[in-house]
PDB file of N, CA and C in Angstrom:
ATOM      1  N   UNK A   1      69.902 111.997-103.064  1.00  0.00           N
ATOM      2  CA  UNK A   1      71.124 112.046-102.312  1.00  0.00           C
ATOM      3  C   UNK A   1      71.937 113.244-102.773  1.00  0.00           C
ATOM      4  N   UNK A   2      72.491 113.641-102.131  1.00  0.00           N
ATOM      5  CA  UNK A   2      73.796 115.072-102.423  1.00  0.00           C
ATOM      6  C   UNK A   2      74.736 115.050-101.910  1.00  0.00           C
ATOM      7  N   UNK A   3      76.083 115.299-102.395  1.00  0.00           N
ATOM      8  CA  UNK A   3      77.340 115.117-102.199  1.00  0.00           C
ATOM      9  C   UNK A   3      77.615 116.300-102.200  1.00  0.00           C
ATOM     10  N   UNK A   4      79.214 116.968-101.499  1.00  0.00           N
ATOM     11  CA  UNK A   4      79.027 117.945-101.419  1.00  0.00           C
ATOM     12  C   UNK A   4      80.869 117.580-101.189  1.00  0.00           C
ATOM     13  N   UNK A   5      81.350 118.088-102.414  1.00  0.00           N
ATOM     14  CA  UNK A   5      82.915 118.293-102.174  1.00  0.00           C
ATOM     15  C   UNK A   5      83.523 119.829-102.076  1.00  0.00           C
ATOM     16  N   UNK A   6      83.913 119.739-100.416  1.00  0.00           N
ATOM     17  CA  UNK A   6      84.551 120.962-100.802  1.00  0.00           C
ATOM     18  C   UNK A   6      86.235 121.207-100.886  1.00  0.00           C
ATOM     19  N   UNK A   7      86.860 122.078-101.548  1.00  0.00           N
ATOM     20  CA  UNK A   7      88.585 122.262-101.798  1.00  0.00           C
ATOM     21  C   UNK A   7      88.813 123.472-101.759  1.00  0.00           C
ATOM     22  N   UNK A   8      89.877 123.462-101.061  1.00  0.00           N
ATOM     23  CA  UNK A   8      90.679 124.642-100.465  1.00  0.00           C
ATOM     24  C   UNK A   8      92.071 124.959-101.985  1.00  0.00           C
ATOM     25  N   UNK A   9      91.761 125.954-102.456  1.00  0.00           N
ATOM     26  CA  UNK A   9      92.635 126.002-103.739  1.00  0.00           C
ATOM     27  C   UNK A   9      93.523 127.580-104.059  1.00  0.00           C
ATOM     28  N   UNK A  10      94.821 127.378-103.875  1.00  0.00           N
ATOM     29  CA  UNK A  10      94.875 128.754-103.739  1.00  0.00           C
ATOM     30  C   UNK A  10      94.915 129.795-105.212  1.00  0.00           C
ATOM     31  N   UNK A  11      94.663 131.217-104.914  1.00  0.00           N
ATOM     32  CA  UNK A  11      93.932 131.833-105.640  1.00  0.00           C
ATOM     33  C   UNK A  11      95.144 131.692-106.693  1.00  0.00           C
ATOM     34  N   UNK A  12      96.594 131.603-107.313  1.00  0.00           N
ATOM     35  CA  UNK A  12      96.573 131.605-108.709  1.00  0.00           C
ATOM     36  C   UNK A  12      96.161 130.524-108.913  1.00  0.00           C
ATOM     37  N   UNK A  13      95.801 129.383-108.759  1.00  0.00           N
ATOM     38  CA  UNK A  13      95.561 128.366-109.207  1.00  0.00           C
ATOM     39  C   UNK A  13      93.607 127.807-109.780  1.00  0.00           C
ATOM     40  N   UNK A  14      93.435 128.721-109.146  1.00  0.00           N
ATOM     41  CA  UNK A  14      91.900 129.654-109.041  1.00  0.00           C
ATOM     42  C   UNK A  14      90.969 129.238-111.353  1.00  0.00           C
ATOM     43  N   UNK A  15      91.461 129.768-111.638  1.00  0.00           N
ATOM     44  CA  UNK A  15      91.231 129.208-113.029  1.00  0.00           C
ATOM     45  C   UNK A  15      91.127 128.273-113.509  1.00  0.00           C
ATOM     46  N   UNK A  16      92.729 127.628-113.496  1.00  0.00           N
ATOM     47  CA  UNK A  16      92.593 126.274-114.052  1.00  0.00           C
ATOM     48  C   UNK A  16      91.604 124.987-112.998  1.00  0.00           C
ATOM     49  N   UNK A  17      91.948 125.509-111.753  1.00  0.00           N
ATOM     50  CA  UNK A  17      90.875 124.511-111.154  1.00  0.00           C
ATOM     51  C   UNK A  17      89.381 124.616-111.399  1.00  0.00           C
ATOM     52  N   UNK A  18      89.111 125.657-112.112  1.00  0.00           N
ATOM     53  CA  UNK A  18      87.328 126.190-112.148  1.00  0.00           C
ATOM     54  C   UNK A  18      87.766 125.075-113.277  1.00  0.00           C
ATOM     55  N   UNK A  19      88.203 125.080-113.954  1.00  0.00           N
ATOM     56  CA  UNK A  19      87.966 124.065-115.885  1.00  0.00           C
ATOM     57  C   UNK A  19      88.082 122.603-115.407  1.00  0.00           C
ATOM     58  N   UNK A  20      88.850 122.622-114.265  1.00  0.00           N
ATOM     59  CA  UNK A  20      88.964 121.234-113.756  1.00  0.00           C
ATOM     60  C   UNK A  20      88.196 120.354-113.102  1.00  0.00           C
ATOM     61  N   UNK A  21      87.511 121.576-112.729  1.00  0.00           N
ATOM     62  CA  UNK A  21      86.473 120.986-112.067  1.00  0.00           C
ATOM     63  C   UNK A  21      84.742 121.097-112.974  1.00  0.00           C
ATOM     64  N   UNK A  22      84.964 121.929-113.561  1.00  0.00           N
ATOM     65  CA  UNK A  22      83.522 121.698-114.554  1.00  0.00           C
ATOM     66  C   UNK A  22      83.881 120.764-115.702  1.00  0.00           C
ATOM     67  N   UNK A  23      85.089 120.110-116.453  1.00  0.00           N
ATOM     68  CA  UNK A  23      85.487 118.677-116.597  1.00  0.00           C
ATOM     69  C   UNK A  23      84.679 117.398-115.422  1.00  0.00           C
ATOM     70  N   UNK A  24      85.260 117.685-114.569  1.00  0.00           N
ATOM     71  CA  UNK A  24      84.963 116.715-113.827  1.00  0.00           C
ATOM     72  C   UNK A  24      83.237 116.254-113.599  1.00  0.00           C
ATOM     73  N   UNK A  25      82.371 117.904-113.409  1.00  0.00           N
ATOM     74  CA  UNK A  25      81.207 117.832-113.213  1.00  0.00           C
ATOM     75  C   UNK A  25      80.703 117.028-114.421  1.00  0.00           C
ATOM     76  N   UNK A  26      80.903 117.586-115.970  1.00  0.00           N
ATOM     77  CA  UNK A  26      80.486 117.279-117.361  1.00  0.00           C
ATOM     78  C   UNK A  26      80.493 115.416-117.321  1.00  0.00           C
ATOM     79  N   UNK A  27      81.432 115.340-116.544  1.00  0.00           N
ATOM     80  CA  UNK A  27      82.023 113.919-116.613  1.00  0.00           C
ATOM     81  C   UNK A  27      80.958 112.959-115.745  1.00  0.00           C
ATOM     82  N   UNK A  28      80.625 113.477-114.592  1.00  0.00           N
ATOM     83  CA  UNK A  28      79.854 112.869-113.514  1.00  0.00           C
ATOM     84  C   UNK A  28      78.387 112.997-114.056  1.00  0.00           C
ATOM     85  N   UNK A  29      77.954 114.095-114.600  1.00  0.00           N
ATOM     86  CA  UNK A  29      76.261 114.567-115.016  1.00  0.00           C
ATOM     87  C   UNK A  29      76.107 113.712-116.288  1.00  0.00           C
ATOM     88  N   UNK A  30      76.831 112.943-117.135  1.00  0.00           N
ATOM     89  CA  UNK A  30      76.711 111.616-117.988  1.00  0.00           C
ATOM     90  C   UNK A  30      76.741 110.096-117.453  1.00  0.00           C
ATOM     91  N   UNK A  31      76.385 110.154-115.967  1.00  0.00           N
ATOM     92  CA  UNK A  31      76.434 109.123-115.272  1.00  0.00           C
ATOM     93  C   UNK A  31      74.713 108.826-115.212  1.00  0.00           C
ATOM     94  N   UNK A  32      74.745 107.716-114.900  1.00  0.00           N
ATOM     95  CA  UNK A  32      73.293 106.940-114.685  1.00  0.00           C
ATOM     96  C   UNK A  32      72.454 107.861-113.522  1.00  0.00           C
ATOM     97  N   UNK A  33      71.942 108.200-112.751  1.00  0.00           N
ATOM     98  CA  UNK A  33      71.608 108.444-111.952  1.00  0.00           C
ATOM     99  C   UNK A  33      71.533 109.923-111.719  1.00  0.00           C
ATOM    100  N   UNK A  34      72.789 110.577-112.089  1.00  0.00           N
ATOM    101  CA  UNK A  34      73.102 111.956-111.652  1.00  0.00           C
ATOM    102  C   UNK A  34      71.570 112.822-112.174  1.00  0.00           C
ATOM    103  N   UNK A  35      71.282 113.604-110.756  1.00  0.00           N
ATOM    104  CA  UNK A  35      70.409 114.364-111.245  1.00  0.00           C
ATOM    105  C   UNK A  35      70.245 115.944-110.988  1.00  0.00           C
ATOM    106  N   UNK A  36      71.422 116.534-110.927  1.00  0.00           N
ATOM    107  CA  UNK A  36      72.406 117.813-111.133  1.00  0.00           C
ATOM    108  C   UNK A  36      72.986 118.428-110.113  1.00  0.00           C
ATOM    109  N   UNK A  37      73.780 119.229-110.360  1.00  0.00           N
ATOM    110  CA  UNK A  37      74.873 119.739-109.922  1.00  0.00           C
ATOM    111  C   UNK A  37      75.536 120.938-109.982  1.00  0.00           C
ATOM    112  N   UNK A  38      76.179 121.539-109.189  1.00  0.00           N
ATOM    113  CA  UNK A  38      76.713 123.016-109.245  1.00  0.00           C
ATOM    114  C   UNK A  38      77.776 123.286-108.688  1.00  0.00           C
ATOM    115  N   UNK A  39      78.486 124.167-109.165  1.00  0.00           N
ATOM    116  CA  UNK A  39      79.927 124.239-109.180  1.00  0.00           C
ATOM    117  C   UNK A  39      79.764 125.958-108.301  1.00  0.00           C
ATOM    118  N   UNK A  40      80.722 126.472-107.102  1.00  0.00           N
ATOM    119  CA  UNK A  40      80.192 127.316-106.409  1.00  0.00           C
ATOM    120  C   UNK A  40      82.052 127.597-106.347  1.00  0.00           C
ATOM    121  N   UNK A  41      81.923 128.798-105.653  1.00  0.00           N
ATOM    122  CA  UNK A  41      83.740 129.607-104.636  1.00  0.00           C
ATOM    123  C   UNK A  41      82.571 130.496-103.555  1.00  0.00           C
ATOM    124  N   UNK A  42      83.007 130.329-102.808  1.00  0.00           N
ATOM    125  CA  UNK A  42      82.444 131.290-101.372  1.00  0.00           C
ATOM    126  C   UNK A  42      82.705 132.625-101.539  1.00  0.00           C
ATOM    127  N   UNK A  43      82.133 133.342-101.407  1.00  0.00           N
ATOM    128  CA  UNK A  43      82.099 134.574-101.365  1.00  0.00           C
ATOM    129  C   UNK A  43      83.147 135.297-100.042  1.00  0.00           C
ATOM    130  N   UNK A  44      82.889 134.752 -99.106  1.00  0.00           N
ATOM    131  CA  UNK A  44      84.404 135.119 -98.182  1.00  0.00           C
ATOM    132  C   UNK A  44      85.774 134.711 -98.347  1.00  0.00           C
ATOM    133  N   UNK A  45      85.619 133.852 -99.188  1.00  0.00           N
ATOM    134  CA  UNK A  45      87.519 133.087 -98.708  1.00  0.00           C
ATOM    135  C   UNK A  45      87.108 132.785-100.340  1.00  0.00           C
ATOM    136  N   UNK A  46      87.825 132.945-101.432  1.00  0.00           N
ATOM    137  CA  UNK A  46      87.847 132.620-102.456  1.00  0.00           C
ATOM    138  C   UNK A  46      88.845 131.836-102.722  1.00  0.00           C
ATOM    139  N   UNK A  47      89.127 131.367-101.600  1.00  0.00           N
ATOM    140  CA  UNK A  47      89.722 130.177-101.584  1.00  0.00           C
ATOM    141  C   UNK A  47      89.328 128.485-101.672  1.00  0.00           C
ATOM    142  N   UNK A  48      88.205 128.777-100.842  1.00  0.00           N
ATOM    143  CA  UNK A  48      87.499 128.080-100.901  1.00  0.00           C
ATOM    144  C   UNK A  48      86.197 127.596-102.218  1.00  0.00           C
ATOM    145  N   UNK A  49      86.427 126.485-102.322  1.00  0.00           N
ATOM    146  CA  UNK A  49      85.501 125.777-103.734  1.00  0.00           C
ATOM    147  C   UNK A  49      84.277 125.047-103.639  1.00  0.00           C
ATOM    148  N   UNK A  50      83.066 124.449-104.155  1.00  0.00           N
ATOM    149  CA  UNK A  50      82.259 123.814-103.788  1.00  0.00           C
ATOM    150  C   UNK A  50      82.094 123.250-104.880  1.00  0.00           C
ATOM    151  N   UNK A  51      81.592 121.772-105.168  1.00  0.00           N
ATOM    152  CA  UNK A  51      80.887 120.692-105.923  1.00  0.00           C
ATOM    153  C   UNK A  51      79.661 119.987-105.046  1.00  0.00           C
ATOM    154  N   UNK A  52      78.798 120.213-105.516  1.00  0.00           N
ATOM    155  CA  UNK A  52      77.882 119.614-105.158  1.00  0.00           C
ATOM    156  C   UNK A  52      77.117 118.873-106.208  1.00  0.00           C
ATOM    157  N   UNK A  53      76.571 117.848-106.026  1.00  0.00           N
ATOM    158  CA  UNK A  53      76.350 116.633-107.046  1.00  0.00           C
ATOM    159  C   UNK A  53      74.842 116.264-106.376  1.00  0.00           C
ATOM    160  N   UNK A  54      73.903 115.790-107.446  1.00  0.00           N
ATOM    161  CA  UNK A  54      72.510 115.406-106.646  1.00  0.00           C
ATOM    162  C   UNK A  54      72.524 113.905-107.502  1.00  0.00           C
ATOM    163  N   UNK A  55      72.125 113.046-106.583  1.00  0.00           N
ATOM    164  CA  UNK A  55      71.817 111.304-107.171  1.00  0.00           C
ATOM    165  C   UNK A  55      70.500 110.928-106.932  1.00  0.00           C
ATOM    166  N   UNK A  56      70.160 109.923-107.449  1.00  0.00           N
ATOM    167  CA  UNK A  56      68.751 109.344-107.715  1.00  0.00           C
ATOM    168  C   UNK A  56      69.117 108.529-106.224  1.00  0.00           C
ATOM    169  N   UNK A  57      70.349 107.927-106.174  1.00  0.00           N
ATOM    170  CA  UNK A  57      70.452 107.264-105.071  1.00  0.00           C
ATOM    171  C   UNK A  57      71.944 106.598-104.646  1.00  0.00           C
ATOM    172  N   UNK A  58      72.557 106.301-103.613  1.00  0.00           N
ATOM    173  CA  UNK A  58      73.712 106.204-102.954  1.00  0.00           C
ATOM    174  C   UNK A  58      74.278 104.948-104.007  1.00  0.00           C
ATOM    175  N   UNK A  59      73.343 104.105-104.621  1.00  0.00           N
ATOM    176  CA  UNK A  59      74.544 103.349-105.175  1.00  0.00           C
ATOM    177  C   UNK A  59      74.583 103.808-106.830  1.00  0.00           C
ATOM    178  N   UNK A  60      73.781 104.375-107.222  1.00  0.00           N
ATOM    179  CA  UNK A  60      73.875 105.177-108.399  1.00  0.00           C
ATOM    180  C   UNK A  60      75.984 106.684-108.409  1.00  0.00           C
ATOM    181  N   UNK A  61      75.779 106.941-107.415  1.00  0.00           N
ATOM    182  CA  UNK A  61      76.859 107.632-107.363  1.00  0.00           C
ATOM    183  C   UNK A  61      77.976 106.318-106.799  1.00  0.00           C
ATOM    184  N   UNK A  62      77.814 105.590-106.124  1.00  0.00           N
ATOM    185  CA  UNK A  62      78.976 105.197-106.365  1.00  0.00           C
ATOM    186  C   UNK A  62      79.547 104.406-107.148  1.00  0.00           C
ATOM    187  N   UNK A  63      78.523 104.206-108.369  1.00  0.00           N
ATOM    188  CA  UNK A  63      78.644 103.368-109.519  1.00  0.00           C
ATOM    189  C   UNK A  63      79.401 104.380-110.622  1.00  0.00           C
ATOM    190  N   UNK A  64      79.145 105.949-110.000  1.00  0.00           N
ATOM    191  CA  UNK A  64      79.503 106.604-111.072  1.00  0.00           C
ATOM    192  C   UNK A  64      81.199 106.520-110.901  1.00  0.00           C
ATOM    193  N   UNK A  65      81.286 106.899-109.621  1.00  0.00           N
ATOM    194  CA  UNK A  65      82.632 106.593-109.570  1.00  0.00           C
ATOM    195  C   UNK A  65      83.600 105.874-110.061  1.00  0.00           C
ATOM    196  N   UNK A  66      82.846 105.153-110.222  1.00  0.00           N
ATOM    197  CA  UNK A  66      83.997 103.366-110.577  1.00  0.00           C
ATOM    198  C   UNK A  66      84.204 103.158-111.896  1.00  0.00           C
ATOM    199  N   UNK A  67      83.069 104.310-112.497  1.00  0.00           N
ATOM    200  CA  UNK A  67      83.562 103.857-114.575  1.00  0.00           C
ATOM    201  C   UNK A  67      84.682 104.730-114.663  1.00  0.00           C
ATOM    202  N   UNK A  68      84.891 103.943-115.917  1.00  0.00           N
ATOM    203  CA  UNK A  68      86.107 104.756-116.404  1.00  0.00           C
ATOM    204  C   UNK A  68      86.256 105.611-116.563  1.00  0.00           C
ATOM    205  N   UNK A  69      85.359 106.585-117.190  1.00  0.00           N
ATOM    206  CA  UNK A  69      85.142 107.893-117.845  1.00  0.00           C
ATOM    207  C   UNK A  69      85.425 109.006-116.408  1.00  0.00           C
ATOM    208  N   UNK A  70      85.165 108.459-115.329  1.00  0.00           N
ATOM    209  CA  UNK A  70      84.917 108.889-113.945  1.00  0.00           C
ATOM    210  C   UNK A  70      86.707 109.323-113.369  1.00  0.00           C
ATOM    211  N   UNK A  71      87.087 107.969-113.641  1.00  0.00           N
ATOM    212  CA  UNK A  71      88.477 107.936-112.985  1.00  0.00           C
ATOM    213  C   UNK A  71      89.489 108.636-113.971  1.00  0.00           C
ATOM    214  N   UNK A  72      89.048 108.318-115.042  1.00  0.00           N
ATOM    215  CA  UNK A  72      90.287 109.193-116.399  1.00  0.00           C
ATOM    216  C   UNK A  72      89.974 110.873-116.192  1.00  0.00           C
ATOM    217  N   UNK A  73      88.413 111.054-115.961  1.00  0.00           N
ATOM    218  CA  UNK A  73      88.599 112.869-116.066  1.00  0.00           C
ATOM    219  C   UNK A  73      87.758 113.597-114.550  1.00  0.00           C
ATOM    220  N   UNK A  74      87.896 112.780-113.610  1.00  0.00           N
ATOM    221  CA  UNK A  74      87.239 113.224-112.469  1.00  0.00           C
ATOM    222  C   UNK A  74      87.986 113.180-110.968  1.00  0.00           C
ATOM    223  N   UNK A  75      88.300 111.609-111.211  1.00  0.00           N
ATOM    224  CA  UNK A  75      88.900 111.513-110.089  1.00  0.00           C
ATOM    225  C   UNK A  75      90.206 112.348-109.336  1.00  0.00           C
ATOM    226  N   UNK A  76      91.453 112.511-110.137  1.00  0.00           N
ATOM    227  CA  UNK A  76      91.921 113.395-109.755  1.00  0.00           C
ATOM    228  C   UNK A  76      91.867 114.788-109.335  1.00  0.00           C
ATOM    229  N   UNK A  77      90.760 115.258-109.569  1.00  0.00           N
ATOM    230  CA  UNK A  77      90.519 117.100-109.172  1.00  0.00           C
ATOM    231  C   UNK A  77      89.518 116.310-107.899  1.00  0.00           C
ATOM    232  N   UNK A  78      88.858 115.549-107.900  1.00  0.00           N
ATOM    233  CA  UNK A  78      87.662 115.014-106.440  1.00  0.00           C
ATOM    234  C   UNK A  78      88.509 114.466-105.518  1.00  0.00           C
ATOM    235  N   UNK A  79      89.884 114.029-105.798  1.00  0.00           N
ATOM    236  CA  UNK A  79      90.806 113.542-104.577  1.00  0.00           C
ATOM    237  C   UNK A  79      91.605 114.928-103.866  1.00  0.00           C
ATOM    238  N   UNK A  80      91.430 116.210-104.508  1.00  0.00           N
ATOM    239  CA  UNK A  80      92.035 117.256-103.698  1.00  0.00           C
ATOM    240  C   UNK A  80      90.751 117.996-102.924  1.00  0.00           C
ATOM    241  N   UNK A  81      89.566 117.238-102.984  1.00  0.00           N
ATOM    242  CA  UNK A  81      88.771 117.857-101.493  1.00  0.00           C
ATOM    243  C   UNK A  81      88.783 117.287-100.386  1.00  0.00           C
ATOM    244  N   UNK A  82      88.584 118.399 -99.634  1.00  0.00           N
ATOM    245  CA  UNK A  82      88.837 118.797 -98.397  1.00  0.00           C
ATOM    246  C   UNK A  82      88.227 117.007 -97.623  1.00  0.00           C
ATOM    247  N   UNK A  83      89.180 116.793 -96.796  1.00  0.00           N
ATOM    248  CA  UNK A  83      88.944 115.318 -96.351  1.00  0.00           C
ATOM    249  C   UNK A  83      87.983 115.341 -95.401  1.00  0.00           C
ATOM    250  N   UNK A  84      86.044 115.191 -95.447  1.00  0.00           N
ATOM    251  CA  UNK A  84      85.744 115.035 -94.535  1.00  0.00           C
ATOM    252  C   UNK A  84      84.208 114.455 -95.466  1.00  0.00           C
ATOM    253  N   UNK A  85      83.350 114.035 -94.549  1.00  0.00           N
ATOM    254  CA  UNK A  85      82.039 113.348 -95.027  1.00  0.00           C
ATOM    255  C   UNK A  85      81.514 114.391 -96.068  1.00  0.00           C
ATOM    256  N   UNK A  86      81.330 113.558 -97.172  1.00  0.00           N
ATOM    257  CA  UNK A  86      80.833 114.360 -98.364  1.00  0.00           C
ATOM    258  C   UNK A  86      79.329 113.861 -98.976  1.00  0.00           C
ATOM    259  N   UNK A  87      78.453 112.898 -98.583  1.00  0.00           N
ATOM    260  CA  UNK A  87      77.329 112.118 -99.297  1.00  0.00           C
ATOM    261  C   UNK A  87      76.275 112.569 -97.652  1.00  0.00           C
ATOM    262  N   UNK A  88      75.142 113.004 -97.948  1.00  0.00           N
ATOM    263  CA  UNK A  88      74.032 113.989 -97.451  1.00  0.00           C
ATOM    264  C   UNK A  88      72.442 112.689 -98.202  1.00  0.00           C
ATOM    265  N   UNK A  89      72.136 112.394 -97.202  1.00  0.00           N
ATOM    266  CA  UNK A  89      70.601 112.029 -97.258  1.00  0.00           C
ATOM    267  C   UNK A  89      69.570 113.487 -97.658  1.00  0.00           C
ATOM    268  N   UNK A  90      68.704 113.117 -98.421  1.00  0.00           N
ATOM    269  CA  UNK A  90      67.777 114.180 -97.941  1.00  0.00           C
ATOM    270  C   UNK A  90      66.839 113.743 -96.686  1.00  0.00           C
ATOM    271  N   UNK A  91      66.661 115.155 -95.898  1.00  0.00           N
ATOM    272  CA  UNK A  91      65.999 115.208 -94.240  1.00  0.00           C
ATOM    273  C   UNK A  91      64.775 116.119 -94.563  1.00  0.00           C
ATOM    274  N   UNK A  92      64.291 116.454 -95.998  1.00  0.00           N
ATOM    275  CA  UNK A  92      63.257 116.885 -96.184  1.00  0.00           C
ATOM    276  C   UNK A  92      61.820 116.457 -95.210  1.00  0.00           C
ATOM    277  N   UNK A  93      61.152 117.216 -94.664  1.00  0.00           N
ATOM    278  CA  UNK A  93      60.026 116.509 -93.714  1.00  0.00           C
ATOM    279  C   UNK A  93      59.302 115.544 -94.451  1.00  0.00           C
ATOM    280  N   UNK A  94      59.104 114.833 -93.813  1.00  0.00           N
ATOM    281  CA  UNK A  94      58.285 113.096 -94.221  1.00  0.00           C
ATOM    282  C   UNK A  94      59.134 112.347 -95.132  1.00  0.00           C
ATOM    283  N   UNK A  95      60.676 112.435 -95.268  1.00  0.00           N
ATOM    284  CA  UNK A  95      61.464 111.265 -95.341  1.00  0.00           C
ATOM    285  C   UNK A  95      61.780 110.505 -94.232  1.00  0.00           C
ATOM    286  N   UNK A  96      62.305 109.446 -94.436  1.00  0.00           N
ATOM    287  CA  UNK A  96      62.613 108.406 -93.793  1.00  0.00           C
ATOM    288  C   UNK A  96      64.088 108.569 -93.547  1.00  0.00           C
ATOM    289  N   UNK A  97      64.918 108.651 -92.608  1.00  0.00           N
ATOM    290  CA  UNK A  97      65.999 108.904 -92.519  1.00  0.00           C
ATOM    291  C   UNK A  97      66.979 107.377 -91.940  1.00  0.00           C
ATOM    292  N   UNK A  98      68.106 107.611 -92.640  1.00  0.00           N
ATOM    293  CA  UNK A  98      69.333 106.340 -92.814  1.00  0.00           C
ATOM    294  C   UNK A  98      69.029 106.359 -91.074  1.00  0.00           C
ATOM    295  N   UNK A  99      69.163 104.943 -90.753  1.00  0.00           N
ATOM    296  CA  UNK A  99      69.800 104.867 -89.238  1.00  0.00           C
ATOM    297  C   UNK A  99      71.153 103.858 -89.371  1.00  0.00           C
ATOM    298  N   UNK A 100      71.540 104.451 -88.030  1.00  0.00           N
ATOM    299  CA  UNK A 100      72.959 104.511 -88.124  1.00  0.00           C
ATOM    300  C   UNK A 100      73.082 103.194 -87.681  1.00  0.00           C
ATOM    301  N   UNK A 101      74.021 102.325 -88.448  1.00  0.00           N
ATOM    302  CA  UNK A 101      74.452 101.196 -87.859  1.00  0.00           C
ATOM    303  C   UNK A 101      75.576 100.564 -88.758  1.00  0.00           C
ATOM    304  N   UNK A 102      76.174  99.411 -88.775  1.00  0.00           N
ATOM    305  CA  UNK A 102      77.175  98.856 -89.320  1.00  0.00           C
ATOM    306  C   UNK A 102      76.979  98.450 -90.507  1.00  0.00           C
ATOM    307  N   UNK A 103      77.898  99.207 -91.149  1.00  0.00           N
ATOM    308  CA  UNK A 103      77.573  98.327 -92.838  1.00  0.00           C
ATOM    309  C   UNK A 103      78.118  97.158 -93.480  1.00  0.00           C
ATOM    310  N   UNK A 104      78.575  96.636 -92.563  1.00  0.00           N
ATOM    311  CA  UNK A 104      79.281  94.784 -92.466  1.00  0.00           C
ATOM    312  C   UNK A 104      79.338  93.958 -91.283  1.00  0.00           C
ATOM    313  N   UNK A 105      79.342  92.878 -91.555  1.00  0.00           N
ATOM    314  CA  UNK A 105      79.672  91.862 -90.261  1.00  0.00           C
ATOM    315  C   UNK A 105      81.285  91.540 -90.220  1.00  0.00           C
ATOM    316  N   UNK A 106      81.776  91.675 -89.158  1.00  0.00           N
ATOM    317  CA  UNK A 106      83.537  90.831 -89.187  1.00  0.00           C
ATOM    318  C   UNK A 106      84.245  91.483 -89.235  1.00  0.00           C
TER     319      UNK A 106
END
């Protein structure tokens, strides 16, 4: 699985968010599951940031989330990305791909 957070950060702030965010990575890559990750800025808009995170599997990351270690040095720098679908199946040929349907009754 791969996650993929991206944040819009403006450039003085450009530094301290790089430390903030490789905190955060250090923090997540001591999780059960995590099986690596990379910290990116776009080459056009250096404004723009990337985290991308690789999991063994969807409930492995969201287990990472929920420890402590997660919420004391992660969560806050992962709540200033950019608000939109961030968790990616792999579509590598001859996987089996999620189908779409409801993930509760009621």
């Amino acid at each position: 699985m791969l996650v993929v957070n991206r944040f819009r950060v403006p450039l003085s702030d450009g530094e301290s968010f790089r430390e903030d965010l490789a905190m955060a990575q250090r923090t997540l890559a001591a999780c059960r599951g995590y099986a690596g990750g990379e910290i990116g800025r776009n080459v056009d808009d250096p404004e723009l940031w990337v985290l991308t995170t690789r999991w063994a599997d969807v409930g492995s990351y969201r287990r990472a989330l929920s420890t402590y270690d997660v919420k004391l040095h992660a969560v806050a720098v992962l709540s200033r990305a950019i608000d939109e679908p961030s968790a990616y199946e792999s579509a590598e040929p001859g996987t089996t791909l999620n189908v779409a349907s409801a993930r509760s009754l009621g």
